[in-house]
N, C-alpha and C. Protein backbone atom coordinates (compact mmCIF):
# COMPACT_ATOMS: atom_id res chain seq x y z
N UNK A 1 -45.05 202.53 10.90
CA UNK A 1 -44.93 203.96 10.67
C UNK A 1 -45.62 204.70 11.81
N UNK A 2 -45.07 205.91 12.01
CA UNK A 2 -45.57 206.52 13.46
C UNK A 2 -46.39 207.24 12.98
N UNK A 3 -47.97 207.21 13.28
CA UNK A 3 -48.30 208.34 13.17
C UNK A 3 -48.79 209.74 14.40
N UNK A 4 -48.57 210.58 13.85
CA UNK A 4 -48.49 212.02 15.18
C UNK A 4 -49.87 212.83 14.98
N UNK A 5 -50.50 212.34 16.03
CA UNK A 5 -51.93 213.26 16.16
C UNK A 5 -51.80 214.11 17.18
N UNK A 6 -52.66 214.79 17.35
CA UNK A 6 -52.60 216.04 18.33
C UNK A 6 -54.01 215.61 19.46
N UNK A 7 -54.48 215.82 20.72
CA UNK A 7 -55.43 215.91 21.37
C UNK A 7 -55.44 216.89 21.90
N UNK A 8 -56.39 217.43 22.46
CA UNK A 8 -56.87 218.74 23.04
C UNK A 8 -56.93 218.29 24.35
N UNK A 9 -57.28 217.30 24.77
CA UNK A 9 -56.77 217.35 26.58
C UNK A 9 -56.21 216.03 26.66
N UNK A 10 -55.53 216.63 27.91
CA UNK A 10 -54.90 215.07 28.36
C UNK A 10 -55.33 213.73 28.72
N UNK A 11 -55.14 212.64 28.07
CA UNK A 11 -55.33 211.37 28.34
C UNK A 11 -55.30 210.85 29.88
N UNK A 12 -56.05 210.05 30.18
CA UNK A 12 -55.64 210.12 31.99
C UNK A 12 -54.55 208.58 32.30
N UNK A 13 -54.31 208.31 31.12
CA UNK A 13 -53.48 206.95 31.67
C UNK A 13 -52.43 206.86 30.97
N UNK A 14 -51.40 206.21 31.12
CA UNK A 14 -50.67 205.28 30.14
C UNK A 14 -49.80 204.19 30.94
N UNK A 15 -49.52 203.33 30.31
CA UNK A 15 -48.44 202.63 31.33
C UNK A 15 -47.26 202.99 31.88
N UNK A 16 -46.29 203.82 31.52
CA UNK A 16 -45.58 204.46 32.28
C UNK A 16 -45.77 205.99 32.27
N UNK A 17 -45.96 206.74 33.41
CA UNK A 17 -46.42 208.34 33.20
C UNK A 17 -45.18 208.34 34.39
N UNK A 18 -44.41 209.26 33.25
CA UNK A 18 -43.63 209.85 34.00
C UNK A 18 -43.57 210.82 34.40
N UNK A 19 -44.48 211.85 34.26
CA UNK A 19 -45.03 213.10 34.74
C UNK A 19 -44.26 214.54 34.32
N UNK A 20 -43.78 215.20 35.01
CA UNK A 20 -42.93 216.17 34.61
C UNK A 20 -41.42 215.98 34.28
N UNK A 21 -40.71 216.29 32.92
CA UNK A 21 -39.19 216.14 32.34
C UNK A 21 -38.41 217.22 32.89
N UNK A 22 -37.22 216.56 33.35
CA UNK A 22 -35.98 217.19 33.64
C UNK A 22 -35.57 217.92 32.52
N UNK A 23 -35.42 216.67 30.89
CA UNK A 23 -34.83 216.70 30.10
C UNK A 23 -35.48 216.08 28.67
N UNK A 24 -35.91 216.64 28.13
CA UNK A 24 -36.38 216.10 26.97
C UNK A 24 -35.39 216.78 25.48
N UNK A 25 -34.72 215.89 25.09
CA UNK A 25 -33.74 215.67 23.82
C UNK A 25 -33.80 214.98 22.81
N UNK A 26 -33.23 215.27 21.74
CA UNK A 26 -32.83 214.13 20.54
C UNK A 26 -31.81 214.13 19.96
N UNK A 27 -31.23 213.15 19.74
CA UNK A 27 -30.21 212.71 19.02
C UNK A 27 -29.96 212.31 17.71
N UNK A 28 -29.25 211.99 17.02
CA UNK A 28 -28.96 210.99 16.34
C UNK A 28 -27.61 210.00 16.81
N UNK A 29 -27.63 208.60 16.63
CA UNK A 29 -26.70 207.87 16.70
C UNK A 29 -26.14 207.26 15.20
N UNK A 30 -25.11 207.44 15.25
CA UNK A 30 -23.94 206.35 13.70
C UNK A 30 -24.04 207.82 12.89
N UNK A 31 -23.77 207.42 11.38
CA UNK A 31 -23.10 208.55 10.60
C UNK A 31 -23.84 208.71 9.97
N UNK A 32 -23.73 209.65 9.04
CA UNK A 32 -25.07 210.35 7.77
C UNK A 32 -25.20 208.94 6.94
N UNK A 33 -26.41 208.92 6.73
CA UNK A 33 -26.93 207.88 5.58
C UNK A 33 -27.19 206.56 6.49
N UNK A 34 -27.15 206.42 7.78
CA UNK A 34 -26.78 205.12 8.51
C UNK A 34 -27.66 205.59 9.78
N UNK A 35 -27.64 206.86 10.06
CA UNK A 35 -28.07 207.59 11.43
C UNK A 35 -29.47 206.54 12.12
N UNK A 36 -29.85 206.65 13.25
CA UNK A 36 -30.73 206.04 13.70
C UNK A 36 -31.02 207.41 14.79
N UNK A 37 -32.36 207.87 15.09
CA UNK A 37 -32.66 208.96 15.83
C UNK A 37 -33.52 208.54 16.82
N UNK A 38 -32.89 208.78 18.30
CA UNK A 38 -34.39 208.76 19.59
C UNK A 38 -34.15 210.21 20.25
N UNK A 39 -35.52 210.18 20.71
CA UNK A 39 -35.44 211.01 21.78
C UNK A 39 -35.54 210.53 23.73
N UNK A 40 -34.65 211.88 24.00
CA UNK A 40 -34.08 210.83 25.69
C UNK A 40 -35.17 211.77 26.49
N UNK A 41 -35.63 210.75 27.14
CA UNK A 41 -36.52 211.55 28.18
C UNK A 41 -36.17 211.66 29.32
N UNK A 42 -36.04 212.66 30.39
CA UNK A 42 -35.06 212.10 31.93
C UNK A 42 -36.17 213.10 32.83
N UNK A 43 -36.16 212.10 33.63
CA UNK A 43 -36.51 212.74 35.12
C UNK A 43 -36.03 212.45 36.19
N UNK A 44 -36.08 212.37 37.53
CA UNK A 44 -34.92 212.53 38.53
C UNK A 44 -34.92 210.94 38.30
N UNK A 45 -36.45 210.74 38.59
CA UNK A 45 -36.07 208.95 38.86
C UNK A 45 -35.83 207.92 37.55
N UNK A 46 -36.11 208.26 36.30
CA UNK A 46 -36.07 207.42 35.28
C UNK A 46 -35.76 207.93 34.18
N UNK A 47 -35.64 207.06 32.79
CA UNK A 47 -34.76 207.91 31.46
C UNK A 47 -35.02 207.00 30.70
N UNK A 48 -36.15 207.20 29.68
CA UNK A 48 -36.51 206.41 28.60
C UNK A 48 -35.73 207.23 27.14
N UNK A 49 -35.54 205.98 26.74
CA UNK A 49 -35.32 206.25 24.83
C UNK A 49 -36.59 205.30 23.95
N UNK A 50 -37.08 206.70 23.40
CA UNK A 50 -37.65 206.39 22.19
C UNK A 50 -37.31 206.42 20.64
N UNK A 51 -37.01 205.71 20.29
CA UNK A 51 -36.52 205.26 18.52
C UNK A 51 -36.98 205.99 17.77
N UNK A 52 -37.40 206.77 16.92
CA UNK A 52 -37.99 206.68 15.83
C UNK A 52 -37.24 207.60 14.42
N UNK A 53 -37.94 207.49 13.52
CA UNK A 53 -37.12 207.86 11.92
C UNK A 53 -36.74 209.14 11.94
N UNK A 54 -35.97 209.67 11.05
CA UNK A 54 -36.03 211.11 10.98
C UNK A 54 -37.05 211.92 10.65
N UNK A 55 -37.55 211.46 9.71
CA UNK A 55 -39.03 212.45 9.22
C UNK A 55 -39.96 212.58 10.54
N UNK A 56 -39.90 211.27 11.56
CA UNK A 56 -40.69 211.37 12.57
C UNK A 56 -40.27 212.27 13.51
N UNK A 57 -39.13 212.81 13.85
CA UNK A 57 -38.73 213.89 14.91
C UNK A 57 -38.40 214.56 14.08
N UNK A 58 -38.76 215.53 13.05
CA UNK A 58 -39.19 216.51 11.61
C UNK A 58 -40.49 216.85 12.06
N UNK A 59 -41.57 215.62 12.15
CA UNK A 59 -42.61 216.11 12.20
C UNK A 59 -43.31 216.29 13.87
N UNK A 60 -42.44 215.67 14.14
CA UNK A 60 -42.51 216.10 16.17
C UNK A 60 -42.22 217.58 16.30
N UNK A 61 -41.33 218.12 15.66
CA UNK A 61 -40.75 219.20 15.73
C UNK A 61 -41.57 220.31 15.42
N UNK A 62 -42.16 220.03 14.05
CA UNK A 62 -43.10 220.60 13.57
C UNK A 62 -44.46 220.90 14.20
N UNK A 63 -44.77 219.89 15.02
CA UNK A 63 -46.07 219.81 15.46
C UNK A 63 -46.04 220.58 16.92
N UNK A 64 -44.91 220.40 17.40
CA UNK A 64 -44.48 221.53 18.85
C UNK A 64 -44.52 222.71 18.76
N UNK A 65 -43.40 222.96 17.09
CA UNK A 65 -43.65 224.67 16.68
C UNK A 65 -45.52 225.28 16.52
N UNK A 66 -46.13 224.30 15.75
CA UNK A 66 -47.69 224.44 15.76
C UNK A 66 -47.89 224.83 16.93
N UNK A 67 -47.98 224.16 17.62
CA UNK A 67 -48.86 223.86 19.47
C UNK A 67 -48.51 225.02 20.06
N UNK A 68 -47.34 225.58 20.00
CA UNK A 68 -46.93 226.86 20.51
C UNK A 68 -47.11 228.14 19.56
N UNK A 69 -46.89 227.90 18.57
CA UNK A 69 -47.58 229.38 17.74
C UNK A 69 -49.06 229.22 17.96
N UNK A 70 -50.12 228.09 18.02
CA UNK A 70 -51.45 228.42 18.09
C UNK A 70 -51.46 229.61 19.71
N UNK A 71 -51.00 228.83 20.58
CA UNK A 71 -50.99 228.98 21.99
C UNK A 71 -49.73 230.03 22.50
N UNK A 72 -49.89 231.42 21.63
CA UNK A 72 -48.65 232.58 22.07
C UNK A 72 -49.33 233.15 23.49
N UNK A 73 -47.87 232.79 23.82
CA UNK A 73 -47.99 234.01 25.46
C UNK A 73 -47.24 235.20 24.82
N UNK A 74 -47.49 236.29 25.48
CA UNK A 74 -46.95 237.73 25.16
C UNK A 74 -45.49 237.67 25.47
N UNK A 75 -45.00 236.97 26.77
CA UNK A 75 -43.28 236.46 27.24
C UNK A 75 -42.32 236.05 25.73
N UNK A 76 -43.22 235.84 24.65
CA UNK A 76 -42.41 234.24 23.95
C UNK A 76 -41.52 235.44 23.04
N UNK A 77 -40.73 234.79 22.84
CA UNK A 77 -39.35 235.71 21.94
C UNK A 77 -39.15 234.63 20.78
N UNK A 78 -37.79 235.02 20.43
CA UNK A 78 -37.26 234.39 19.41
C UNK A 78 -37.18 232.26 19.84
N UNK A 79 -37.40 231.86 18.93
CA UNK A 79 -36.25 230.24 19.62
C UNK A 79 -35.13 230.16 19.93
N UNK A 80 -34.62 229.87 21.13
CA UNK A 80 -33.50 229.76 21.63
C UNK A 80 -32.92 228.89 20.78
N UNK A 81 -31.73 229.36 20.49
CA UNK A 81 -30.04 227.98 20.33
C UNK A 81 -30.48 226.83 20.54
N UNK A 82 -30.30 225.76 19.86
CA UNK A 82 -30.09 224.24 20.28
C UNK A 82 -28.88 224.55 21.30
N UNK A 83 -29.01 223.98 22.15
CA UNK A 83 -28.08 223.52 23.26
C UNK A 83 -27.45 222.22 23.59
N UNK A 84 -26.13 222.11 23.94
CA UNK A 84 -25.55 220.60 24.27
C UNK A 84 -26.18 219.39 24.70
N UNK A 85 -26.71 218.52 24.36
CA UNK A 85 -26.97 217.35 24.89
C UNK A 85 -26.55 216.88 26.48
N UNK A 86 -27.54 216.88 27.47
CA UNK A 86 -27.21 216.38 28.65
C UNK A 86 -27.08 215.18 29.18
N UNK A 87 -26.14 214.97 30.54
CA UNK A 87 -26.24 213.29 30.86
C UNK A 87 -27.27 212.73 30.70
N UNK A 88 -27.02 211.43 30.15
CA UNK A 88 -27.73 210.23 29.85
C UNK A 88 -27.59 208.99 30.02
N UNK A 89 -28.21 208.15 31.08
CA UNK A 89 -27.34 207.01 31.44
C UNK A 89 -26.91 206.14 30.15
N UNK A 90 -26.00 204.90 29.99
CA UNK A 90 -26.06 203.97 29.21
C UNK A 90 -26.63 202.90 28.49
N UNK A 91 -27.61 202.66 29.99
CA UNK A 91 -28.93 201.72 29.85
C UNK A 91 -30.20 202.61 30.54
N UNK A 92 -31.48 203.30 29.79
CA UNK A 92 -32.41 203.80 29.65
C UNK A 92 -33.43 202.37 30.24
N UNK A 93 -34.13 203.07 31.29
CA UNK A 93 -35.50 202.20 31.91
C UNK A 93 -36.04 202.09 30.51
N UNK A 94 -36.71 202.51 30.02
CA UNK A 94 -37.27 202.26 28.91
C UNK A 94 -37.15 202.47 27.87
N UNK A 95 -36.71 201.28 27.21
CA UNK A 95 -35.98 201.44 25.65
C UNK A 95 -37.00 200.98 25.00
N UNK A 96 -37.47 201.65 23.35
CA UNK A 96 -38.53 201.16 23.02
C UNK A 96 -38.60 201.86 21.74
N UNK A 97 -38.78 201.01 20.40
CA UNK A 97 -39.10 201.81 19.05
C UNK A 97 -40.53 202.35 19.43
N UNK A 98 -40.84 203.50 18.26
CA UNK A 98 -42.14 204.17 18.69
C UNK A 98 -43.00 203.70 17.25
N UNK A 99 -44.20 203.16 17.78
CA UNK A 99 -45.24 203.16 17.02
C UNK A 99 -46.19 203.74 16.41
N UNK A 100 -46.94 204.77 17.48
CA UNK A 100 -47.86 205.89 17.62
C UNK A 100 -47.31 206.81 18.40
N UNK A 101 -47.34 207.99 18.33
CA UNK A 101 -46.94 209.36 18.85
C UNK A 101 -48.16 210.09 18.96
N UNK A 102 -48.68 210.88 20.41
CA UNK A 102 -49.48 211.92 20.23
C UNK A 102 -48.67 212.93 21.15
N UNK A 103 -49.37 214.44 20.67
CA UNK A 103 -48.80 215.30 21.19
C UNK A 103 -50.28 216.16 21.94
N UNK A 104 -50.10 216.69 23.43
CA UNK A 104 -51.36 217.31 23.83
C UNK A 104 -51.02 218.72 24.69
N UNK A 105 -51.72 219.53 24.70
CA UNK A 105 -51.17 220.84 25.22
C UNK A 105 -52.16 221.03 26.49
N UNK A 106 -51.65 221.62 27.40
CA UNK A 106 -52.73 221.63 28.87
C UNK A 106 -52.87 223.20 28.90
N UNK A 107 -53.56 223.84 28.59
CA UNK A 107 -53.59 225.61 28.78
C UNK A 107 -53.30 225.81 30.13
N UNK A 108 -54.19 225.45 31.22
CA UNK A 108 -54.37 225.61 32.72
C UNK A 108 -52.70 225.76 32.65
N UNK A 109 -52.07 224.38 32.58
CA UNK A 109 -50.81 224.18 33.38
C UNK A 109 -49.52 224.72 32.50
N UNK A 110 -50.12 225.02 31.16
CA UNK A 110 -49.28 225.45 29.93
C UNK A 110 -47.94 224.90 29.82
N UNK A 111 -48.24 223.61 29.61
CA UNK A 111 -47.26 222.27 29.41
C UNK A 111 -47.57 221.44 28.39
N UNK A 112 -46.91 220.91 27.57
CA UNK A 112 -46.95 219.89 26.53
C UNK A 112 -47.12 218.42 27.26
N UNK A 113 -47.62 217.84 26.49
CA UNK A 113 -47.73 216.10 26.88
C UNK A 113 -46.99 215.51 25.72
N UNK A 114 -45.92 214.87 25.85
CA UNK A 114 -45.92 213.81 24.86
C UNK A 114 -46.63 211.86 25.49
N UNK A 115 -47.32 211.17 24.55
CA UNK A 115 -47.50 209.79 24.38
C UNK A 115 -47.23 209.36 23.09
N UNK A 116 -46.21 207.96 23.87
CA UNK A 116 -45.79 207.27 23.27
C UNK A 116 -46.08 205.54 23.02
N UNK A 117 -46.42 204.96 22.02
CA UNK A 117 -46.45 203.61 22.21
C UNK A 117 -45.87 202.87 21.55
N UNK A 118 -45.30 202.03 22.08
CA UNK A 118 -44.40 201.08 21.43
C UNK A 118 -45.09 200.05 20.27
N UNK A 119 -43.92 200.28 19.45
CA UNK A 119 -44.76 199.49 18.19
C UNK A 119 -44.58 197.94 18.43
N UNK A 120 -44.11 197.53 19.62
CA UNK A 120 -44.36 195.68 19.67
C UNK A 120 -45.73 196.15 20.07
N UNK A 121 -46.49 196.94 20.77
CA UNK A 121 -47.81 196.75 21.50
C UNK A 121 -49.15 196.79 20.18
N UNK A 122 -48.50 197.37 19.15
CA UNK A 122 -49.49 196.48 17.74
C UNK A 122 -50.55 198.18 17.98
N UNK A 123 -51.09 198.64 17.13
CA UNK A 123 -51.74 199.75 16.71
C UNK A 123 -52.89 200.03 17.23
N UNK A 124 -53.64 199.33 18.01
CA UNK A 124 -54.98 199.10 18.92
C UNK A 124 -54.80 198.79 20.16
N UNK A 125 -53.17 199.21 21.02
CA UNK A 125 -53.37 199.34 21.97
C UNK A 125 -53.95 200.29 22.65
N UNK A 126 -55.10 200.02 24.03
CA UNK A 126 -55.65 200.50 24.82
C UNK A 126 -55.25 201.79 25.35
N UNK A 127 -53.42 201.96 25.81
CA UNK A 127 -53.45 202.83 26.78
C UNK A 127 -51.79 202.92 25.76
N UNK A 128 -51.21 204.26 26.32
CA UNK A 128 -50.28 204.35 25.30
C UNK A 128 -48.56 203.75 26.46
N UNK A 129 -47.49 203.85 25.85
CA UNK A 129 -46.72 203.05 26.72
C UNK A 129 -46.28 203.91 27.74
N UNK A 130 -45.90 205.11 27.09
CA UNK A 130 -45.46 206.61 27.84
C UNK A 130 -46.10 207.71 27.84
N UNK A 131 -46.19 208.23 28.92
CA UNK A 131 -46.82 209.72 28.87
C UNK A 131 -46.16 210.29 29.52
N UNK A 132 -45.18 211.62 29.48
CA UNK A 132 -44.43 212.46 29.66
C UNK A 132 -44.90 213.82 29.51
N UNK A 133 -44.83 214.79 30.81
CA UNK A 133 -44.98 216.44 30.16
C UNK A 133 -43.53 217.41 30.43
N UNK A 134 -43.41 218.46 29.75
CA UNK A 134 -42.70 219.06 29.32
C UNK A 134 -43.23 220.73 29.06
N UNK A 135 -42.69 221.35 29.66
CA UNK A 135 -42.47 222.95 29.60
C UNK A 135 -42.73 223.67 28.20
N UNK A 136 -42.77 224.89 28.32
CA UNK A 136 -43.10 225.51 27.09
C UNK A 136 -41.60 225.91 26.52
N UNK A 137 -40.87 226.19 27.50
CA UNK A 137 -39.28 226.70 27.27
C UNK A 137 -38.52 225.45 27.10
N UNK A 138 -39.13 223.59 27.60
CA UNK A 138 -38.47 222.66 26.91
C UNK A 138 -38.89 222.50 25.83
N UNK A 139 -39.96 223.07 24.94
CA UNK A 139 -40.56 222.49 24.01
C UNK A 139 -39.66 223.44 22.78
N UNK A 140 -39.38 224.67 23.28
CA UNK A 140 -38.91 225.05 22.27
C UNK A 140 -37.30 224.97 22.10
N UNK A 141 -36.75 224.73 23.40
CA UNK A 141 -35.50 223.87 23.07
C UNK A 141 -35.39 222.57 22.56
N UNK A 142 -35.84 221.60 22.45
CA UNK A 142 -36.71 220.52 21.72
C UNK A 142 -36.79 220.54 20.50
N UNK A 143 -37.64 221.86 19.76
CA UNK A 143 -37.76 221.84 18.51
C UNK A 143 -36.47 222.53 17.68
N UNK A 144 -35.89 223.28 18.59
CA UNK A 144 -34.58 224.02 18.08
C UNK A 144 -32.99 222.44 17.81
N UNK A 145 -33.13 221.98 18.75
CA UNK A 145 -32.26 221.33 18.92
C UNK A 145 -32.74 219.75 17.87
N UNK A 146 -34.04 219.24 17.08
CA UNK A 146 -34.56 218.31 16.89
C UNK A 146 -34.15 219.41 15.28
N UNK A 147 -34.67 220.10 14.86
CA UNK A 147 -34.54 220.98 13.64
C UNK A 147 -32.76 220.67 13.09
N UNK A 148 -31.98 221.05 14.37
CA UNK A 148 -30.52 220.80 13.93
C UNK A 148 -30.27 219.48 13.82
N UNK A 149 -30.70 218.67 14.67
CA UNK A 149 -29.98 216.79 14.26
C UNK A 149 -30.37 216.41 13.34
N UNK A 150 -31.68 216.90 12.87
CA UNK A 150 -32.37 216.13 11.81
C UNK A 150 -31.46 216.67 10.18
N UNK A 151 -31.27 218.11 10.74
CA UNK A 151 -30.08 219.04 8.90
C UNK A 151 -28.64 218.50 9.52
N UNK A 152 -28.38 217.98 10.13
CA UNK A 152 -26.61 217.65 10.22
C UNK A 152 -26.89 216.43 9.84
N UNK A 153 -27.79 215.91 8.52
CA UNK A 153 -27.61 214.86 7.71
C UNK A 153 -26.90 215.42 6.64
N UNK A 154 -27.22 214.20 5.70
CA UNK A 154 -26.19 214.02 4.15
C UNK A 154 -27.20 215.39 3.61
N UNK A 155 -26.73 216.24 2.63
CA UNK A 155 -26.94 217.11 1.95
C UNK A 155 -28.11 216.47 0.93
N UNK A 156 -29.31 217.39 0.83
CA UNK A 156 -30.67 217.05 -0.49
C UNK A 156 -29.91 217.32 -1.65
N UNK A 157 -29.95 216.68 -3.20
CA UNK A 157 -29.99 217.38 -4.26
C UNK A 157 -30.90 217.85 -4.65
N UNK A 158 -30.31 219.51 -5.03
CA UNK A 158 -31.56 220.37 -5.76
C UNK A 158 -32.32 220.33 -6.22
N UNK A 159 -32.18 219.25 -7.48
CA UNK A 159 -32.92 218.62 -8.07
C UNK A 159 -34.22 217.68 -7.93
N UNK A 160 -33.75 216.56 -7.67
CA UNK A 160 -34.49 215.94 -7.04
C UNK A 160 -34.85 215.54 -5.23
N UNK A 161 -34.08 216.51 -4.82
CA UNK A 161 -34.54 216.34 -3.18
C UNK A 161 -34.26 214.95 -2.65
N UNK A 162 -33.08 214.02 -2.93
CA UNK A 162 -33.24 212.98 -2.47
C UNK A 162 -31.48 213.25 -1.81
N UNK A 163 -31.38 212.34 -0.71
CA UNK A 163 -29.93 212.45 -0.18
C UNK A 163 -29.06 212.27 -1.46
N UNK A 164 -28.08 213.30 -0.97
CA UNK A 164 -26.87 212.95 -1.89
C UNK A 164 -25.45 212.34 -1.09
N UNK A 165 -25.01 211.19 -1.58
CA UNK A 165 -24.14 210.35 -1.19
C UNK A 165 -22.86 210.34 -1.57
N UNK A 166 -22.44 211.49 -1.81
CA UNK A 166 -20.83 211.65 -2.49
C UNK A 166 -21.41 211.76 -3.92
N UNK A 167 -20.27 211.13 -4.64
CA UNK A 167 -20.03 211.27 -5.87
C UNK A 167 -21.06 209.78 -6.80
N UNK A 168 -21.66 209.35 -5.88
CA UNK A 168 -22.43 208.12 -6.48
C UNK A 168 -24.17 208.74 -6.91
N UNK A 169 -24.75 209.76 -6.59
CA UNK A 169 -25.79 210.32 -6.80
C UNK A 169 -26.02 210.56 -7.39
N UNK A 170 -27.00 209.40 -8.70
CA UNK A 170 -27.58 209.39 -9.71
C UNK A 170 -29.04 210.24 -9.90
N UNK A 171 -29.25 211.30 -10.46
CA UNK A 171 -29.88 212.12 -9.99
C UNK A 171 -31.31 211.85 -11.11
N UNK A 172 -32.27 211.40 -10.79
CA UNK A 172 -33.24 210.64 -11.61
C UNK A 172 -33.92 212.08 -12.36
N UNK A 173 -33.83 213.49 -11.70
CA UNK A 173 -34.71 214.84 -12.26
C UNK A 173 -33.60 215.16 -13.66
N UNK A 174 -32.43 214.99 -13.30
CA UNK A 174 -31.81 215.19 -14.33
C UNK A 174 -31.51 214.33 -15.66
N UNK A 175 -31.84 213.18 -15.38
CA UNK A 175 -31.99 212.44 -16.80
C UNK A 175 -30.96 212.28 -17.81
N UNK A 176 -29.83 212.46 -17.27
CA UNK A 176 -28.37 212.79 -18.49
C UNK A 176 -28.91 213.62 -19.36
N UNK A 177 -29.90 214.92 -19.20
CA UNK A 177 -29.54 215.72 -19.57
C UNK A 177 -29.19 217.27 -19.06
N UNK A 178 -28.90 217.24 -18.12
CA UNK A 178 -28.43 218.45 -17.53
C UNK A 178 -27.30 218.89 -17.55
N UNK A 179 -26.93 220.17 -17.58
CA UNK A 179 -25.83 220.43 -17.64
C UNK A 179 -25.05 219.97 -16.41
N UNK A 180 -25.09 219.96 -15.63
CA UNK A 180 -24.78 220.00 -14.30
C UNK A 180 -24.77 218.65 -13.76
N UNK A 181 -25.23 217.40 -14.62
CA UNK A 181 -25.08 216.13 -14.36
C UNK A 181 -23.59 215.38 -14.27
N UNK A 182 -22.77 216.51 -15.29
CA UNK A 182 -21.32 215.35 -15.22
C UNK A 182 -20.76 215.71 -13.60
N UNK A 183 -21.17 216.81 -13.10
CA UNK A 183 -20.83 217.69 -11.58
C UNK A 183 -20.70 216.08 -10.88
N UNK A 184 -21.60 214.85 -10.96
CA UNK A 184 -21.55 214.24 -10.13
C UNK A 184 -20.76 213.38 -10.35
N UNK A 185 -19.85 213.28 -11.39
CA UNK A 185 -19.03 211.68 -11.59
C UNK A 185 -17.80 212.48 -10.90
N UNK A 186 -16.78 211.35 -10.46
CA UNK A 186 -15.88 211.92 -9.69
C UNK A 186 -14.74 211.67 -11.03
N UNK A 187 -13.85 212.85 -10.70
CA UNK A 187 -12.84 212.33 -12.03
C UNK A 187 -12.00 210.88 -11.81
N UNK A 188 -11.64 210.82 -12.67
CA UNK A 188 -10.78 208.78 -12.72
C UNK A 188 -9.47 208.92 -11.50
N UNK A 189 -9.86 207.75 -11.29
CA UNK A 189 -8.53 207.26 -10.35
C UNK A 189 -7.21 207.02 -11.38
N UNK A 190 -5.79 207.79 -11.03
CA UNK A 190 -4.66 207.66 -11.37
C UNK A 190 -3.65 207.25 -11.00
N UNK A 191 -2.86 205.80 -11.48
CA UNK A 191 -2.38 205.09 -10.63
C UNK A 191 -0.82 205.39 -11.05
């Protein structure tokens, strides 16, 4: 499980520092209920993918919107549009599920840091695998565009807040007794 802490200054190492992003994105890959989510990192010379769950780029998202409402410039407006997904090679220098996530903000340079470590490197690694920074105007395209991949999933029920899967969504808040419980059986097949 990833967990996402915040630091107040920047770390001075990691094993790959890729320094300033061209492009920092997220995706999802396959279909609702199946989806698998990374985010693509690109800079002129390299382009890592990092893996991780949905709730985890939910709460990446979340933690960017934080970092930037603590830290308002007088410039900042509304959040821009999610915007189109940019080139991305096929094979990424560094492909890698994520283990630990931190997020760090630099005032001086008023840039985000993301670090990343890969969860083969086990929870007590030393130095993290990636360290990447990123703009204040990528961060909030980032969270705009991470907010939309994560809702162009399967629909919550009201009820109980759990994905709903078609017509198979046994809805445990409702208990066969709701009115609104037969809503989910699909009527009979007629041959």
């Amino acid at each position: 499980m990833t967990r996402l802490t915040y630091t107040s200054a920047m770390a001075a190492n990691a094993k790959h520092d890729l320094g300033a992003l061209r492009a920092f994105e997220t995706e999802a890959v396959g279909e609702p209920g199946q989806r698998r989510f990374r985010l693509r990192a690109v800079t002129e010379e390299m382009s890592a993918s990092l893996w991780l769950e949905k709730e985890q780029v939910r709460a990446l998202s979340t933690a960017i919107q934080q970092i930037l409402s603590q830290n308002r410039r007088s410039g900042d407006g509304k959040r821009p549009p999610s915007q189109p997904l940019g080139a991305f090679p096929l094979n990424a220098e560094l492909d890698f599920q994520v283990g630990r996530l931190a997020l760090a903000y630099d005032k001086e340079a008023e840039v985000l840091a993301i670090y990343a470590t890969d969860v083969e490197a086990g929870q007590e690694a030393p130095v993290a695998t990636l360290r990447a920074t990123f703009t204040r105007d990528q961060a909030r395209l980032f969270s705009a565009q991470a907010d939309e991949t994560v809702d162009a999933g399967r629909s919550l029920c009201p009820l109980c807040k759990e994905p709903v899967d078609g017509y198979d969504h046994l809805c445990p808040a409702s208990n066969g007794h709701s009115d609104d419980a037969m809503a989910w059986v699909p009527p009979p097949e007629l041959y």
